[in-house]
N, C-alpha and C. Protein backbone atom coordinates (compact mmCIF):
# COMPACT_ATOMS: atom_id res chain seq x y z
N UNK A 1 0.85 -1.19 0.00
CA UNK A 1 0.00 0.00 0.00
C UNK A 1 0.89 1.25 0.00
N UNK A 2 0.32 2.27 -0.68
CA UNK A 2 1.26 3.59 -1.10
C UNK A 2 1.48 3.79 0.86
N UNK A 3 2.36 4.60 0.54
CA UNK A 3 2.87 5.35 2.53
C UNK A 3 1.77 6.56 2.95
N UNK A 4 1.67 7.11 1.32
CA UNK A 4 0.68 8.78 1.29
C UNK A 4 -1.11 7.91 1.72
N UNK A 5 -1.24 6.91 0.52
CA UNK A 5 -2.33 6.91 0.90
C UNK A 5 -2.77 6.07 2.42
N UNK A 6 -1.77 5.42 3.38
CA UNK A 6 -1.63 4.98 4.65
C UNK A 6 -1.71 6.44 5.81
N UNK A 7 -1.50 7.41 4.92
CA UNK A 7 -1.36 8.08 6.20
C UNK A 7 -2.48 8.72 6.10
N UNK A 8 -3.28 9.39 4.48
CA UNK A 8 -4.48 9.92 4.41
C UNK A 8 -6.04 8.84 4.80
N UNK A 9 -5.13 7.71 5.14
CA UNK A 9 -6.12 6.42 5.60
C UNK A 9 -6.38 6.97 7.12
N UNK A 10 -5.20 7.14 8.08
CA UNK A 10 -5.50 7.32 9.14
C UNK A 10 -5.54 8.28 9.66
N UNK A 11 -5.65 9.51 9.02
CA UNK A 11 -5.88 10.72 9.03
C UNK A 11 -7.34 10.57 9.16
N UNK A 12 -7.74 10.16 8.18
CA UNK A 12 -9.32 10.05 7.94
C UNK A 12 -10.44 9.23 9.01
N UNK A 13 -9.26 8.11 9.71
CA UNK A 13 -10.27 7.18 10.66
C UNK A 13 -10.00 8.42 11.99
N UNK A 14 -8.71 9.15 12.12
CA UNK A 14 -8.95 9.84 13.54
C UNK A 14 -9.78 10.59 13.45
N UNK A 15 -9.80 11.58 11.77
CA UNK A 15 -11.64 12.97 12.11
C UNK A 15 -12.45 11.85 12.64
N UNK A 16 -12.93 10.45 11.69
CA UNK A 16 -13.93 9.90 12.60
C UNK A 16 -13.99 9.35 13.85
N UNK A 17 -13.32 8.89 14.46
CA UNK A 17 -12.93 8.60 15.78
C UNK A 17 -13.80 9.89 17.26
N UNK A 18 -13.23 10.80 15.91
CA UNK A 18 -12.82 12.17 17.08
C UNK A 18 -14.29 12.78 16.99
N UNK A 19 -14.99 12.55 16.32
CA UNK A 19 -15.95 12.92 16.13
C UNK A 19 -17.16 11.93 17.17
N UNK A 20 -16.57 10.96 17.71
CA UNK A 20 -17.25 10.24 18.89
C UNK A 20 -17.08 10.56 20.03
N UNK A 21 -16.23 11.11 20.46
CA UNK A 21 -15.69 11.65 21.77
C UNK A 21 -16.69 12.83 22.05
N UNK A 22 -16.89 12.40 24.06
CA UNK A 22 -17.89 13.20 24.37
C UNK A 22 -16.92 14.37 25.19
N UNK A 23 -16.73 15.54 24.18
CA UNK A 23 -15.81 16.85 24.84
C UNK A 23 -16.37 16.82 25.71
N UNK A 24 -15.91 17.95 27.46
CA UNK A 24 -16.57 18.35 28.14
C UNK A 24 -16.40 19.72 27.73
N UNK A 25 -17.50 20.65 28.65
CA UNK A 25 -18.00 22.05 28.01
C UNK A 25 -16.84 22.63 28.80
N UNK A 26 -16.73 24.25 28.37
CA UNK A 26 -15.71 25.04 29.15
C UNK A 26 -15.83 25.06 30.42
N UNK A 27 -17.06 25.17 30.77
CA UNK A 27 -17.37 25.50 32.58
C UNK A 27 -17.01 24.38 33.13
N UNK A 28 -17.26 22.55 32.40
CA UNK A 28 -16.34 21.73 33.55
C UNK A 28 -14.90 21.67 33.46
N UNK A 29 -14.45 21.89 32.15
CA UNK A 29 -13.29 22.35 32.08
C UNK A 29 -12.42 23.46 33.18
N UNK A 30 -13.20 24.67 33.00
CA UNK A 30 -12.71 25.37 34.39
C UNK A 30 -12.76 25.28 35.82
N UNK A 31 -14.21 24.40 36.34
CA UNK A 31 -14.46 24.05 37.50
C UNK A 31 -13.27 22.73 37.63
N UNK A 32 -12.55 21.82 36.87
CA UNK A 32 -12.17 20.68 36.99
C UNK A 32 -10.71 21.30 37.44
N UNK A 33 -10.29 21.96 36.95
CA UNK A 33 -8.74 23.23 36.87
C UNK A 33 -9.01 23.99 38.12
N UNK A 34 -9.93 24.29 38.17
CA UNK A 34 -9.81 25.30 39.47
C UNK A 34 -9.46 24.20 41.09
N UNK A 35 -10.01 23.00 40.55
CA UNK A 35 -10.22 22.20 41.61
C UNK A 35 -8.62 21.67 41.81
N UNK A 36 -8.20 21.27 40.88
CA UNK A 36 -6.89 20.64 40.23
C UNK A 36 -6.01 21.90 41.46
N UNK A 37 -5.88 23.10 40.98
CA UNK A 37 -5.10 24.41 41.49
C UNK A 37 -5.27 24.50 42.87
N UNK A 38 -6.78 24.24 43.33
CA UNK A 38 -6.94 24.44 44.78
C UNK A 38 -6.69 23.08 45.83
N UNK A 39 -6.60 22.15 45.02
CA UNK A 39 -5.75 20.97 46.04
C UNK A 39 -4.13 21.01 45.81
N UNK A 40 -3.74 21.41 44.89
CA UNK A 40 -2.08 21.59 44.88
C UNK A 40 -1.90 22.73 45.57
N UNK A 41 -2.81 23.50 45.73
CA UNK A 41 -2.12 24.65 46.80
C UNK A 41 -2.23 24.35 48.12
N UNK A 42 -3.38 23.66 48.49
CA UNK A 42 -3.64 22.86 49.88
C UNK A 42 -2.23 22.05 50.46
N UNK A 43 -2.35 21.17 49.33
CA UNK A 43 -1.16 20.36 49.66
C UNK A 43 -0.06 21.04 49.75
N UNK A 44 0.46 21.90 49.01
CA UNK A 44 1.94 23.00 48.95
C UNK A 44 1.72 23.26 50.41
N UNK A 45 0.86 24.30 50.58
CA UNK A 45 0.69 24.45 52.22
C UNK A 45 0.80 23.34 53.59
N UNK A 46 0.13 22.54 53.30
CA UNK A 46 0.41 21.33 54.45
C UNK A 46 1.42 20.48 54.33
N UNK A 47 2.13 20.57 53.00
CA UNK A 47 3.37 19.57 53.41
C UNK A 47 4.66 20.68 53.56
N UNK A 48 4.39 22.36 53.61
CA UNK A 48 5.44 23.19 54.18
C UNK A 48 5.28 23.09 55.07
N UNK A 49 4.20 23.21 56.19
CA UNK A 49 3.78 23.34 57.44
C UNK A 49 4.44 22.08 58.41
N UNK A 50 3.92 20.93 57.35
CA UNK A 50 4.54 19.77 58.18
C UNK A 50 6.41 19.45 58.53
N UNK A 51 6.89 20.09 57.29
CA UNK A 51 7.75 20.50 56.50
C UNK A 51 8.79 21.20 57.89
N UNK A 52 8.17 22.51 57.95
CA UNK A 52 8.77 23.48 59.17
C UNK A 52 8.82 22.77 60.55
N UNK A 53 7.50 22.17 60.96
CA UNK A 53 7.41 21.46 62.59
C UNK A 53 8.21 20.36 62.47
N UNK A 54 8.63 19.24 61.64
CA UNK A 54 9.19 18.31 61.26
C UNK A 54 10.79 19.25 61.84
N UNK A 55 11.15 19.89 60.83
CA UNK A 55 12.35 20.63 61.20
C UNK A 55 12.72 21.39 62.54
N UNK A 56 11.79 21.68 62.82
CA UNK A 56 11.77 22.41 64.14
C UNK A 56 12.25 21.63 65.18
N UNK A 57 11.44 20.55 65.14
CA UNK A 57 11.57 19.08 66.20
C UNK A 57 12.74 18.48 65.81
N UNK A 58 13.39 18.25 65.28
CA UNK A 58 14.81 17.88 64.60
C UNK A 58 15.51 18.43 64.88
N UNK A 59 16.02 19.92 64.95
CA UNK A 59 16.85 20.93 65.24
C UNK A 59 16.77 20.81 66.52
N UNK A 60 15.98 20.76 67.87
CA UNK A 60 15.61 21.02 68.95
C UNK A 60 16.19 19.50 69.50
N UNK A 61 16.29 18.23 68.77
CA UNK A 61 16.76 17.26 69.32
C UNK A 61 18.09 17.25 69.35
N UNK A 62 18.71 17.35 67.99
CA UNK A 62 20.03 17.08 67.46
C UNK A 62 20.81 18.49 68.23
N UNK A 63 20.52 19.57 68.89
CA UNK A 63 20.84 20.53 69.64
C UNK A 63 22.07 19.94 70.55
């Protein structure tokens, strides 16, 4: 089989493919991101926190 017409073969099955896929809309898109942002900042925060007292208690032993 030609290489050109192998690739305009599967060029052609991904538009259809892609055309089955159920997108989600912008708003879960942004609610899903916002959520994504507000547990990585949670976590940034509680594993500095744990982070500092961890160190604190360490320094205060090894003294």
């Amino acid at each position: 089989m030609n290489p050109i017409k192998k690739i305009t073969n599967f060029i052609g099955e991904v538009k259809q493919e892609l055309t089955k896929v159920s997108w989600s809309t912008r708003e879960e898109v942004l609610g899903a991101t916002s959520v994504v942002i507000g547990v990585t900042v949670m976590m940034a925060v509680f594993i500095g926190v744990v982070d500092l007292f961890l160190s604190k208690i360490l320094s205060t032993i090894f003294r």
